[in-house]
N, C-alpha and C. Protein backbone atom coordinates (compact mmCIF):
# COMPACT_ATOMS: atom_id res chain seq x y z
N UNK A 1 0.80 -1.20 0.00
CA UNK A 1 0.00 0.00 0.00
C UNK A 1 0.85 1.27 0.00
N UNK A 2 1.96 1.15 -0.10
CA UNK A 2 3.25 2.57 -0.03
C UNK A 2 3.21 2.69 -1.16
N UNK A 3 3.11 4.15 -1.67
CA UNK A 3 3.37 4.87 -2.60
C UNK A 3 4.93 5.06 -3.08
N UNK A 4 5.05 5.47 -4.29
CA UNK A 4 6.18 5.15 -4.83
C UNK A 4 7.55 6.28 -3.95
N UNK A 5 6.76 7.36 -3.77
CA UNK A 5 7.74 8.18 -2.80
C UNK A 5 6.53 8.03 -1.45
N UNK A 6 6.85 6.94 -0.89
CA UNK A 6 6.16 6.97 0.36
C UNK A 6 7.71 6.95 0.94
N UNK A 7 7.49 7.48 3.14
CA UNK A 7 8.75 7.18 3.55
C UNK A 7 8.70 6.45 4.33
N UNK A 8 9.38 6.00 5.18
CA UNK A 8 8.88 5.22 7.05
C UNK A 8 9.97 5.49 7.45
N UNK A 9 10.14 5.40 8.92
CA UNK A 9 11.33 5.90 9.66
C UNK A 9 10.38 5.71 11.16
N UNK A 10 11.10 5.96 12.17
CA UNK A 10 11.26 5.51 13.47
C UNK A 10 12.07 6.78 14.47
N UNK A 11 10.30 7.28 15.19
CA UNK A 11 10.54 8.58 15.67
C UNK A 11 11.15 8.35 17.28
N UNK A 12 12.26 9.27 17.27
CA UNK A 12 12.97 9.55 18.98
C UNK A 12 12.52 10.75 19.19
N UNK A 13 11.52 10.70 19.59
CA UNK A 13 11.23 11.61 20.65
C UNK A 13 10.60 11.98 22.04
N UNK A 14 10.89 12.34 22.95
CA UNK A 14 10.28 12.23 24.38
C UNK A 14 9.42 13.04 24.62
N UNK A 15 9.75 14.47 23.93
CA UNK A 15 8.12 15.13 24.70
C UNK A 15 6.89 15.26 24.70
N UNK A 16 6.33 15.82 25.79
CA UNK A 16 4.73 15.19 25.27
C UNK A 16 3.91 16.92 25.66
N UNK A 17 2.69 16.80 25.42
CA UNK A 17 1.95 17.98 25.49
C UNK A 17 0.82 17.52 26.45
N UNK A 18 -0.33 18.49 26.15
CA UNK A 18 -1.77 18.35 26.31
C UNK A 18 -2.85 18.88 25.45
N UNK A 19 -4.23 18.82 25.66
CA UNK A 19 -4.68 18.84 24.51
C UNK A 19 -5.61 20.03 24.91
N UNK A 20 -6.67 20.52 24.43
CA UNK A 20 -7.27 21.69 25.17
C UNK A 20 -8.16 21.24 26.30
N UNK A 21 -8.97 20.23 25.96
CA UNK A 21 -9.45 19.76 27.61
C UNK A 21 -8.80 18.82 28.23
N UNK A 22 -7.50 19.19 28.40
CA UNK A 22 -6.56 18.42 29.32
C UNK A 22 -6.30 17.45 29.32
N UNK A 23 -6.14 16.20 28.08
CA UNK A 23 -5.80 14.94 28.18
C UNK A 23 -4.29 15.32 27.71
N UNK A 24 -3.63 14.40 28.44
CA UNK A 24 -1.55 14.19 27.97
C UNK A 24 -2.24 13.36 25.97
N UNK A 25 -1.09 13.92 25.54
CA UNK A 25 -0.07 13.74 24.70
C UNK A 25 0.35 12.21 24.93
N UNK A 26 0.39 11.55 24.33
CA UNK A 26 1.74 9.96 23.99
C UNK A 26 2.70 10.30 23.92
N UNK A 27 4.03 10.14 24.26
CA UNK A 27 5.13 10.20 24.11
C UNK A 27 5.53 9.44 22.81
N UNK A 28 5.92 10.01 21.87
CA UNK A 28 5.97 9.30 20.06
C UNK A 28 7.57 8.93 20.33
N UNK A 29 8.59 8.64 21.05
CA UNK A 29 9.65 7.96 21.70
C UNK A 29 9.30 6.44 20.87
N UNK A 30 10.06 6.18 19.95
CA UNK A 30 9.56 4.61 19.30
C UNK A 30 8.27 4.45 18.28
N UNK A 31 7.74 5.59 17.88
CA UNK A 31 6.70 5.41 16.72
C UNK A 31 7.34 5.00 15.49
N UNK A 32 6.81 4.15 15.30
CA UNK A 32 6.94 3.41 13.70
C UNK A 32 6.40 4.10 12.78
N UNK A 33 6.41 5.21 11.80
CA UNK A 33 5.90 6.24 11.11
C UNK A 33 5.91 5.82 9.43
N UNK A 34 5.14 6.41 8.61
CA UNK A 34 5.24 5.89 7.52
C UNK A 34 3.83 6.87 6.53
N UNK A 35 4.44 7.41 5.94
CA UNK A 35 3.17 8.49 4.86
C UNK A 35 2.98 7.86 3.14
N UNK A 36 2.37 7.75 2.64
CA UNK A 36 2.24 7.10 1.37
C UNK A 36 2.47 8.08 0.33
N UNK A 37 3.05 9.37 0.39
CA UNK A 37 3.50 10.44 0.00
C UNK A 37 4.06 11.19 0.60
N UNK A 38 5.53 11.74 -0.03
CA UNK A 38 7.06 12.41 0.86
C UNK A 38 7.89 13.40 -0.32
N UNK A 39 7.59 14.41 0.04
CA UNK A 39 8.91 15.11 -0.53
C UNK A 39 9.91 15.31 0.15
N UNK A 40 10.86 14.54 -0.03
CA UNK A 40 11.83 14.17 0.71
C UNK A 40 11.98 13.56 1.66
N UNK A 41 12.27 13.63 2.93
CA UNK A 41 11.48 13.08 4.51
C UNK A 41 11.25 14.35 5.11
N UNK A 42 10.26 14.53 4.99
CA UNK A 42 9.94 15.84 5.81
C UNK A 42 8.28 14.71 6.56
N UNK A 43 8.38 13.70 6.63
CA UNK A 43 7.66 13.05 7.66
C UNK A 43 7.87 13.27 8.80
N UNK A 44 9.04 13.38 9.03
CA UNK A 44 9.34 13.27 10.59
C UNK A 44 9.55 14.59 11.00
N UNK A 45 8.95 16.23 9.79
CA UNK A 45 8.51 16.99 11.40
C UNK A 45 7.22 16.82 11.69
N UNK A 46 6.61 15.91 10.94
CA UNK A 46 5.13 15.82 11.78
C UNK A 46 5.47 15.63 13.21
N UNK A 47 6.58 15.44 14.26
CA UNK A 47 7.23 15.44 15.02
C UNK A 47 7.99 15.58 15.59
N UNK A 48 8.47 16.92 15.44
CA UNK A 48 9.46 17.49 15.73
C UNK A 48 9.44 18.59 17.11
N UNK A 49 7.76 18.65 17.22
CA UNK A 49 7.34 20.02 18.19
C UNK A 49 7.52 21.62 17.69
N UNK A 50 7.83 21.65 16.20
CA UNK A 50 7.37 23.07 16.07
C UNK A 50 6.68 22.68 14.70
N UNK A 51 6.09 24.07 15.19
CA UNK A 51 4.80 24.28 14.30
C UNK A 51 4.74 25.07 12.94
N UNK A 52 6.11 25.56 12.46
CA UNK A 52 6.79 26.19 11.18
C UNK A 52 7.21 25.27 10.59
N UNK A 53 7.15 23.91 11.09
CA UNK A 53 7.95 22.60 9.87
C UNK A 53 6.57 21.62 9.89
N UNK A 54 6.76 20.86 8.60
CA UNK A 54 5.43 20.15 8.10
C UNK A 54 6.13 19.48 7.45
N UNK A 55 5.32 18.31 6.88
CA UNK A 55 5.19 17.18 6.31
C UNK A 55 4.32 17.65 4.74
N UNK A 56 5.24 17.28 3.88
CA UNK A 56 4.48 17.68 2.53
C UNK A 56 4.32 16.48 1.67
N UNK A 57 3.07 16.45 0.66
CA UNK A 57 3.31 15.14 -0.06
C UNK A 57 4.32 15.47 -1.53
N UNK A 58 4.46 14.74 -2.08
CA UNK A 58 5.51 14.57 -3.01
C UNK A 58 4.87 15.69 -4.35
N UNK A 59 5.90 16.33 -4.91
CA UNK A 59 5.55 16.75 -6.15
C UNK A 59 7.12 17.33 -6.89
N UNK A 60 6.76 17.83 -7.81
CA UNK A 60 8.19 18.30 -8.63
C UNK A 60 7.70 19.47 -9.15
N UNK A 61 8.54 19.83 -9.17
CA UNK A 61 9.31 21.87 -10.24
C UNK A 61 9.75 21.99 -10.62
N UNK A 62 9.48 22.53 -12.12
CA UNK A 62 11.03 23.10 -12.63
C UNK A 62 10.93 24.44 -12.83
N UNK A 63 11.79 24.77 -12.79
CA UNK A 63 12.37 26.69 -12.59
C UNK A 63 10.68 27.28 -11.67
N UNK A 64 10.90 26.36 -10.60
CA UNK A 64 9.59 27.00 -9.57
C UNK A 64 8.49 26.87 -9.75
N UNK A 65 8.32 25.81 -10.72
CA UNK A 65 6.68 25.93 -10.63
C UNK A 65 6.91 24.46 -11.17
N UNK A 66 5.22 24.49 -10.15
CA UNK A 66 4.86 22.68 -9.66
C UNK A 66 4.78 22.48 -10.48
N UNK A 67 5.34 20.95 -11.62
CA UNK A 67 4.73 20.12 -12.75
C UNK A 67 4.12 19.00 -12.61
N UNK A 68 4.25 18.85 -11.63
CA UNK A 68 3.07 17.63 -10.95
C UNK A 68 3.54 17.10 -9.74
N UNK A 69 2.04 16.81 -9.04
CA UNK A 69 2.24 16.36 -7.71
C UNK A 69 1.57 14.96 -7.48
N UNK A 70 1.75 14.19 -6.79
CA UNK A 70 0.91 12.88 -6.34
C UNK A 70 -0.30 13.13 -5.88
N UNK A 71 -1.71 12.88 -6.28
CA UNK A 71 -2.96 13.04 -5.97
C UNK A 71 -3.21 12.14 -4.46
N UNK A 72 -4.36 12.68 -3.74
CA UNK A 72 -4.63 12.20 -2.62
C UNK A 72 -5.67 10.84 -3.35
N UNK A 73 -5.50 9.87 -2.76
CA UNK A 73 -5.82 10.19 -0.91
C UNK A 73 -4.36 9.64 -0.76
N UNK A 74 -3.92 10.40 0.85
CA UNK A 74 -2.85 10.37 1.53
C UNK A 74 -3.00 9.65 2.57
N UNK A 75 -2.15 8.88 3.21
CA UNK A 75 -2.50 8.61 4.45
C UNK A 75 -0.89 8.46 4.86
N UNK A 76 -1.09 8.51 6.64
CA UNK A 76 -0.10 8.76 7.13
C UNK A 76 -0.64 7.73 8.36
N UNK A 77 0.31 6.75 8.87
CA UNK A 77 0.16 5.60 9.45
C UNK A 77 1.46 5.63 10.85
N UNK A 78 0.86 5.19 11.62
CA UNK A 78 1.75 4.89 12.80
C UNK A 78 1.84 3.63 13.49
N UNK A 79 2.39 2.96 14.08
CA UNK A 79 2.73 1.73 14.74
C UNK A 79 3.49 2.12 16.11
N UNK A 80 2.67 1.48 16.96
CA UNK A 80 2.88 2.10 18.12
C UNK A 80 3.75 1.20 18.46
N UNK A 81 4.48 1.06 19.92
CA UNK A 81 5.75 0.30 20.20
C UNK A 81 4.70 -1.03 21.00
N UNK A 82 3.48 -0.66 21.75
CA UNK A 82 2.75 -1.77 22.23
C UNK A 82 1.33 -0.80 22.20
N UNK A 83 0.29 -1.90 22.21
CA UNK A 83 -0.73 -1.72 22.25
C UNK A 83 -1.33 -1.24 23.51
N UNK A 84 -1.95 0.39 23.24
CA UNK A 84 -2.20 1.22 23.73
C UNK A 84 -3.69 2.43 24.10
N UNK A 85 -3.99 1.93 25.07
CA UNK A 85 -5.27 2.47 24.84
C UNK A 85 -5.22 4.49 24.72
N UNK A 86 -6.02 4.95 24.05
CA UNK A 86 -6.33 6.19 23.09
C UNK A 86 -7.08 6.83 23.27
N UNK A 87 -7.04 8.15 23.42
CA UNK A 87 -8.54 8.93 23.86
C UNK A 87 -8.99 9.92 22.77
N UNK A 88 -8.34 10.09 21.75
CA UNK A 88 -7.82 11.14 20.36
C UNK A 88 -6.57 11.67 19.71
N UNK A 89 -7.31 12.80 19.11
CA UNK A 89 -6.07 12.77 17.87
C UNK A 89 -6.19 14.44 17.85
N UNK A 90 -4.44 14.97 17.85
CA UNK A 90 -4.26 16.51 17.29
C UNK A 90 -3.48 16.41 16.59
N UNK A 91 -4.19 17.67 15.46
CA UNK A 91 -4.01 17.69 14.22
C UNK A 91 -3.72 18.99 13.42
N UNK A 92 -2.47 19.49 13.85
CA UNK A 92 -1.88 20.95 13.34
C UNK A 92 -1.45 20.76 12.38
N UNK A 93 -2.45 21.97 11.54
CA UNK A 93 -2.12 21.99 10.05
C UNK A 93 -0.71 22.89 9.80
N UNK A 94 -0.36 22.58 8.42
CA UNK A 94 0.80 23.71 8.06
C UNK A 94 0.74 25.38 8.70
N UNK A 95 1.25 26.05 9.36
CA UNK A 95 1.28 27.12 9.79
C UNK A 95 1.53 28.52 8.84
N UNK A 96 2.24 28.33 7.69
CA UNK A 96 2.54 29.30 7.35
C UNK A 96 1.71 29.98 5.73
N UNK A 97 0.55 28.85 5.28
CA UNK A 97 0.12 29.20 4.46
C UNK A 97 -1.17 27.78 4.34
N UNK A 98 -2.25 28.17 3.68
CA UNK A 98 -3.43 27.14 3.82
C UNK A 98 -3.23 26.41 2.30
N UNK A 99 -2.70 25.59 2.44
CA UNK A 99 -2.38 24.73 1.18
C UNK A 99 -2.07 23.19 1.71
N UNK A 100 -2.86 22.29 1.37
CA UNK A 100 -2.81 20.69 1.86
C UNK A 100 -3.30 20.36 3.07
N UNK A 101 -4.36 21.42 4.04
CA UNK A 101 -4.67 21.65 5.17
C UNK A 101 -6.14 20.27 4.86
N UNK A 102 -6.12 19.68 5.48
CA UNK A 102 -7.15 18.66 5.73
C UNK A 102 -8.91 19.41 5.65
N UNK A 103 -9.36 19.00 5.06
CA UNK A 103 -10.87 19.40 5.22
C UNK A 103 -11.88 17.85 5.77
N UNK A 104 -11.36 16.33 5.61
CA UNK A 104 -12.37 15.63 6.34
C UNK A 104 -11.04 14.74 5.92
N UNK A 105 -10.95 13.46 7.09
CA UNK A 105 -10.43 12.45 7.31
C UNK A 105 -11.02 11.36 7.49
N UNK A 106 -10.48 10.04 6.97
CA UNK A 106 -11.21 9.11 8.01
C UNK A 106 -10.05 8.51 8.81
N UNK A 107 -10.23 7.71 9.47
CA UNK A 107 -9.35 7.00 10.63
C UNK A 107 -9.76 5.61 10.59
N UNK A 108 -8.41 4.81 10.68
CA UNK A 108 -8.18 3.77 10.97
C UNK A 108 -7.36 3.24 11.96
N UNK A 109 -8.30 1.81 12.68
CA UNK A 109 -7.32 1.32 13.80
C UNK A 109 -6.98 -0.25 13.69
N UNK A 110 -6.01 -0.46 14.26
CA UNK A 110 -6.14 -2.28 14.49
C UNK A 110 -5.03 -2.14 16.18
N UNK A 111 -5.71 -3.30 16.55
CA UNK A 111 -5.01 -3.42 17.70
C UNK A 111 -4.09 -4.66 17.91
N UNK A 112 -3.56 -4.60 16.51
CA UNK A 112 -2.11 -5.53 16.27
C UNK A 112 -1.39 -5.58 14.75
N UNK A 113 0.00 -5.76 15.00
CA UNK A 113 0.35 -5.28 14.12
C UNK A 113 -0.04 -6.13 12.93
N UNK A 114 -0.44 -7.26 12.70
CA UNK A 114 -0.35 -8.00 11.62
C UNK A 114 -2.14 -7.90 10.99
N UNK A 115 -3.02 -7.23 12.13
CA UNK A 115 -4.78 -6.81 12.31
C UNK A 115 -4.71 -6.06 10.85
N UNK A 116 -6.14 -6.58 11.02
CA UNK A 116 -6.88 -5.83 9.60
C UNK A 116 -7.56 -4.70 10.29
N UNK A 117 -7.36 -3.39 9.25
CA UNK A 117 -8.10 -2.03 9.37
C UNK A 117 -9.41 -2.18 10.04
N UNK A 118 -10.03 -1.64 11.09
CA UNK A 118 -10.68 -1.38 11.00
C UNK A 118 -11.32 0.31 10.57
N UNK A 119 -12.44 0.86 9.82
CA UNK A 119 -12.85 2.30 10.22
C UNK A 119 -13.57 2.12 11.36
N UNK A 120 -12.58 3.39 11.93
CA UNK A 120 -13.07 4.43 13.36
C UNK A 120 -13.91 5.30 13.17
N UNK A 121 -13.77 6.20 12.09
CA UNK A 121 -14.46 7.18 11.64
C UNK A 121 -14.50 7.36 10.50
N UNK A 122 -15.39 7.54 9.54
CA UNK A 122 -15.44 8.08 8.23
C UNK A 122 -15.65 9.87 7.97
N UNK A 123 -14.96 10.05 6.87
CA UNK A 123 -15.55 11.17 6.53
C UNK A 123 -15.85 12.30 7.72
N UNK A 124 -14.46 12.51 8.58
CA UNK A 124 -14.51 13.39 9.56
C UNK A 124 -14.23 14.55 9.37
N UNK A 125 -14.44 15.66 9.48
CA UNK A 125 -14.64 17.06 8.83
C UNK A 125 -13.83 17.78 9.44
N UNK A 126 -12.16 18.26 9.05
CA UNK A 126 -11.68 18.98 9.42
C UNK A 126 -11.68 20.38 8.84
N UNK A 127 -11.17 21.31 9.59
CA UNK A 127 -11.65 22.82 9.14
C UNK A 127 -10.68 23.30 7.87
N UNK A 128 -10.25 22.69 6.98
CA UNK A 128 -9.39 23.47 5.83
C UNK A 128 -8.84 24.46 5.91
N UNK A 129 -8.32 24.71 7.24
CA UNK A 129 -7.30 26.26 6.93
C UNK A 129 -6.55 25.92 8.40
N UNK A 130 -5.90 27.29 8.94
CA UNK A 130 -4.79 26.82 9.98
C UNK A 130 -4.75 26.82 10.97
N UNK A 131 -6.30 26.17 11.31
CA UNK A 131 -6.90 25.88 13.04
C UNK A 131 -6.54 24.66 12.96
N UNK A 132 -5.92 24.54 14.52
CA UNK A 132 -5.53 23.30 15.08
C UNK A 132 -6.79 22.43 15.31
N UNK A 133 -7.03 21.17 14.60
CA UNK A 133 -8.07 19.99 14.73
C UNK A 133 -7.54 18.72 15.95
N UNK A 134 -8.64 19.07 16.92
CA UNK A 134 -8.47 18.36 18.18
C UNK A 134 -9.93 17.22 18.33
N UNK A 135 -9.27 15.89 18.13
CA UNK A 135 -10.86 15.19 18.49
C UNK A 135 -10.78 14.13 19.23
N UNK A 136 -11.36 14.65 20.49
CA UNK A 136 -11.41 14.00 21.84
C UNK A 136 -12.86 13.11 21.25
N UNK A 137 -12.40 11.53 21.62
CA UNK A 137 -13.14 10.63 21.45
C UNK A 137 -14.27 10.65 22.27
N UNK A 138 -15.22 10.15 22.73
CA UNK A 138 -15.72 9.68 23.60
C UNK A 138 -16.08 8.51 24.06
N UNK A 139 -14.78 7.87 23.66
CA UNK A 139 -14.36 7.05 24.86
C UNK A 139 -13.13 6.24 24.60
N UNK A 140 -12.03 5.37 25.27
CA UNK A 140 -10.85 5.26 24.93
C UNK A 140 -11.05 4.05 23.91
N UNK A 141 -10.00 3.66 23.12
CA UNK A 141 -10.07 2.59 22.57
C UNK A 141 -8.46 2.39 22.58
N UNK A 142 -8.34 0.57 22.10
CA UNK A 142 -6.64 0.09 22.20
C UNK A 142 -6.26 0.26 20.72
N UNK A 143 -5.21 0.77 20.29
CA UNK A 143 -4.66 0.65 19.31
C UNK A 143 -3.40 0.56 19.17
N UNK A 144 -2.95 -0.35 18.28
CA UNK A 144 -1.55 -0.86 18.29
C UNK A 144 -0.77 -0.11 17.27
N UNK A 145 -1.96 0.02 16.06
CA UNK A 145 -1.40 0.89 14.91
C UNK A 145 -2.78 2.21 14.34
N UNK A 146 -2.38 2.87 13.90
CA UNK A 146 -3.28 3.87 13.48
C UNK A 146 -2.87 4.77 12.13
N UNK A 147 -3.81 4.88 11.41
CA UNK A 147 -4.21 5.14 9.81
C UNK A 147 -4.99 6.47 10.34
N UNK A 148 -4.45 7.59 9.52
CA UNK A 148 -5.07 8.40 9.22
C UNK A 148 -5.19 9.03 7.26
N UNK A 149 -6.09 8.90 7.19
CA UNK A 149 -6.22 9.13 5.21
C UNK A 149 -7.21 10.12 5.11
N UNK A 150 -6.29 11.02 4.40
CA UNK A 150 -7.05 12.36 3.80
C UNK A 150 -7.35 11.85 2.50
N UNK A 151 -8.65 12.60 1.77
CA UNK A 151 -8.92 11.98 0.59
C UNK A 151 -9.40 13.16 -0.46
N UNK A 152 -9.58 14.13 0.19
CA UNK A 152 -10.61 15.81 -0.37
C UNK A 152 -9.23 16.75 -0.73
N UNK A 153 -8.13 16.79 -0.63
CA UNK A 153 -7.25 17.65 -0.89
C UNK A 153 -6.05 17.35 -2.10
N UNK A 154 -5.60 18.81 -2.57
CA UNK A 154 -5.22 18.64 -3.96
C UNK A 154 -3.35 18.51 -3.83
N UNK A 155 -3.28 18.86 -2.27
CA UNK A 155 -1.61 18.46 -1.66
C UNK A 155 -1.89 17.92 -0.71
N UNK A 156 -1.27 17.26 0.19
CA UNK A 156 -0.91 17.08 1.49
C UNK A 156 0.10 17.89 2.98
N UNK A 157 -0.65 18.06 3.79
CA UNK A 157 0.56 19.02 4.45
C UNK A 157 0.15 18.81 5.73
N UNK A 158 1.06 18.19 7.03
CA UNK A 158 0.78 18.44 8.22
C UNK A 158 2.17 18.93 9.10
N UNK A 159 1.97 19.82 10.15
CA UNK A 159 2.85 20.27 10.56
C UNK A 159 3.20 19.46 12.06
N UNK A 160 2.21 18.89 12.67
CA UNK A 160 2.59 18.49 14.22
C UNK A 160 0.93 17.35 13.96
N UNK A 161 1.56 15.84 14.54
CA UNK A 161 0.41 14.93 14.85
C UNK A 161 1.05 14.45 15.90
N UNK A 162 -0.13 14.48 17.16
CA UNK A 162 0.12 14.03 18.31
C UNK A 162 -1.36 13.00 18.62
N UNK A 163 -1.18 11.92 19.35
CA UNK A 163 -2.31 10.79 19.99
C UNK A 163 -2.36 10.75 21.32
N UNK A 164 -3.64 11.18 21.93
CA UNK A 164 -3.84 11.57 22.95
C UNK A 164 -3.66 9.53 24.08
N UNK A 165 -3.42 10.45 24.98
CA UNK A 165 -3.48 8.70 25.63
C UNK A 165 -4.57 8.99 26.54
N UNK A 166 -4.73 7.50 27.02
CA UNK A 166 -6.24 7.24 27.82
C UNK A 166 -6.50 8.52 28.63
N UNK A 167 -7.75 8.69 28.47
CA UNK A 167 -8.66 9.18 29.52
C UNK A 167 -9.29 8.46 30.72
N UNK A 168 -8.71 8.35 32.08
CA UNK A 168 -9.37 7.79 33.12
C UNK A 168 -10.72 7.90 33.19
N UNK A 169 -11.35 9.09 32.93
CA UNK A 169 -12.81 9.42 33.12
C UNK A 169 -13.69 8.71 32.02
N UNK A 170 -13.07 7.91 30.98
CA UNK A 170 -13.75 7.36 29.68
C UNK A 170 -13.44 5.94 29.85
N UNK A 171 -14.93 5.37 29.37
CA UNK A 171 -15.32 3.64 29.47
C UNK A 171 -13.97 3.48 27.74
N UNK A 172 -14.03 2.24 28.07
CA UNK A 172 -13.05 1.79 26.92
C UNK A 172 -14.10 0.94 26.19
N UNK A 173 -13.69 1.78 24.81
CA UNK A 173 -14.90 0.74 23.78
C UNK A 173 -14.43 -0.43 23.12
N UNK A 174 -14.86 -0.80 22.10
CA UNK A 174 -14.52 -1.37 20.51
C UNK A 174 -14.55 -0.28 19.50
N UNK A 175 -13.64 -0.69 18.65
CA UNK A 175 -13.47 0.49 17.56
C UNK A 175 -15.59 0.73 17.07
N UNK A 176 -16.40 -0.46 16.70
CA UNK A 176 -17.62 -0.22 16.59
C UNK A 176 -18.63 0.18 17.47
N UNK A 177 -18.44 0.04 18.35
CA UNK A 177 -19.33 1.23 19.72
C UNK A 177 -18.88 2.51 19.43
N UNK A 178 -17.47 3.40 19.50
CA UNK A 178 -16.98 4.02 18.75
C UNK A 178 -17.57 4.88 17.88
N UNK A 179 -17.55 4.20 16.87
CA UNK A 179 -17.69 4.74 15.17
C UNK A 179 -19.09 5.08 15.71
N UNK A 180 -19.89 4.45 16.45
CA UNK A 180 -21.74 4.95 16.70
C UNK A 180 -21.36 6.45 17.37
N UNK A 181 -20.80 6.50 18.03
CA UNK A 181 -20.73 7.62 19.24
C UNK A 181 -20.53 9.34 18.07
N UNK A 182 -21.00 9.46 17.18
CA UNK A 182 -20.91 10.68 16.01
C UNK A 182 -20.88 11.88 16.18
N UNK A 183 -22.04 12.34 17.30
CA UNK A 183 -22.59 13.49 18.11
C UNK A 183 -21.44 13.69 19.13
N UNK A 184 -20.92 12.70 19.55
CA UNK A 184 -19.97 13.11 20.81
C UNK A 184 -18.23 13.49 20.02
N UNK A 185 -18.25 13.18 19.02
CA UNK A 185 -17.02 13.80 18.15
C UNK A 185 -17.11 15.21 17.32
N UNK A 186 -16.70 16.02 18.08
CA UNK A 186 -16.81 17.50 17.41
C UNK A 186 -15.71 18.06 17.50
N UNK A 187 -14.89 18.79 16.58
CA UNK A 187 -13.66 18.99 16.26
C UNK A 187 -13.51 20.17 17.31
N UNK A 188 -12.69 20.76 17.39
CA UNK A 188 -12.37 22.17 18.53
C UNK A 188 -11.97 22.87 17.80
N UNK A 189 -12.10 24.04 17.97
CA UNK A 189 -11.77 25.55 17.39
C UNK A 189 -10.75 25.61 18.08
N UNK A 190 -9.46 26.31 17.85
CA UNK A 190 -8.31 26.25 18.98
C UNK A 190 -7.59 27.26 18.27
N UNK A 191 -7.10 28.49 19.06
CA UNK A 191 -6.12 29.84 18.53
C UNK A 191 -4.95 28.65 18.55
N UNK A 192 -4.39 28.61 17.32
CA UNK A 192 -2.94 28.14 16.90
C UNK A 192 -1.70 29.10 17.56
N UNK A 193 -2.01 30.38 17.85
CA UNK A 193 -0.77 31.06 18.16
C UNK A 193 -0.44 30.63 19.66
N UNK A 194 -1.28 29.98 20.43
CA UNK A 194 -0.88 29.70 21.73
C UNK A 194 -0.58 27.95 22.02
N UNK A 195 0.02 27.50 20.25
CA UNK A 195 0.89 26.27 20.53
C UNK A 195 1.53 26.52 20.75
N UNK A 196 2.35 25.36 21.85
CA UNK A 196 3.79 25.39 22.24
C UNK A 196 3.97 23.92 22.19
N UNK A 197 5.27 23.30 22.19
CA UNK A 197 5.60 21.88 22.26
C UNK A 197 6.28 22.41 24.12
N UNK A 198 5.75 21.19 24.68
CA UNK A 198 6.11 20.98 26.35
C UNK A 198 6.75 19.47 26.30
């Protein structure tokens, strides 16, 4: 399923954040990473903690101007180091200009590495420009690996993806109890200028 300039690589990093209603950040220390479109490796600042570097999908130029790029759908996939229960997903778009900014996602989970996809969510509606997309589940689920695929956009571009870890206060589902819960998944409006990586 890797695209011809897809990349993978294997993220070191320790720090972690929070999210706007207060769930921690995962520590991405050992993520197994992998995008099905790469200009160059610029995968791995989807993790880097700043919010001026992004992840772009593949295309070419000559004397500056695009002659073609790889069409979506994109997806960008993770493999966690063990199976891990999940409470959501943040999703900072490119910062410095609205180009490859997500307008709806769906999500995929399996809770092993060799598991078949399941959908978590279809057709999830992110805001197309350079508000940070935060979506607190309602309720935790285990995932070992996780699929995210954009399919509505004419580039690809993410600047910072972080996976929220369990919520104590949330029952733990199945990915299909889940996917019912529709009304309780609503994206957050969030001022981008008051990211910071912690």
């Amino acid at each position: 399923e890797d695209g011809e300039n897809a990349t993978k690589g294997i993220i070191s990093d320790k720090t972690k954040g929070v999210s706007r209603k207060g769930r921690e950040f995962l520590c991405r220390d050992g993520w197994k990473v992998s995008v099905s479109s790469d200009v160059g490796e610029t995968v791995y600042e989807m993790f880097d903690g700043k919010k001026d570097t992004y992840w772009h999908s593949h295309f070419t130029t000559l004397n500056g101007t695009v002659t073609e790029h790889e069409a979506s759908p994109y997806y960008i996939r993770v493999i966690l180091p063990e199976k891990t229960e999940i409470s959501g997903l943040s999703l900072l778009p490119r910062q410095d200009r609205n180009l490859g900014s997500f307008t709806e996602i769906d999500i995929y989970a399996s809770e092993s590495d060799e598991g078949e996809w399941t959908l978590v969510k279809e057709n999830y509606p992110c805001y197309g420009n350079l508000t940070l997309n935060e979506i607190h589940f309602a309720s935790n689920i285990a995932v070992k690996k996780l699929r995210i695929e954009a399919t509505t956009v004419g580039y690809g571009t993410l600047a910072e993806l972080n996976i929220m870890a369990k919520d104590e206060s949330l029952p733990t589902l199945t990915y299909e109890e889940l996917s019912k819960n529709e009304e309780e998944m609503l994206p957050e409006r969030i001022d981008t200028s008051a990211f910071t990586a912690s």
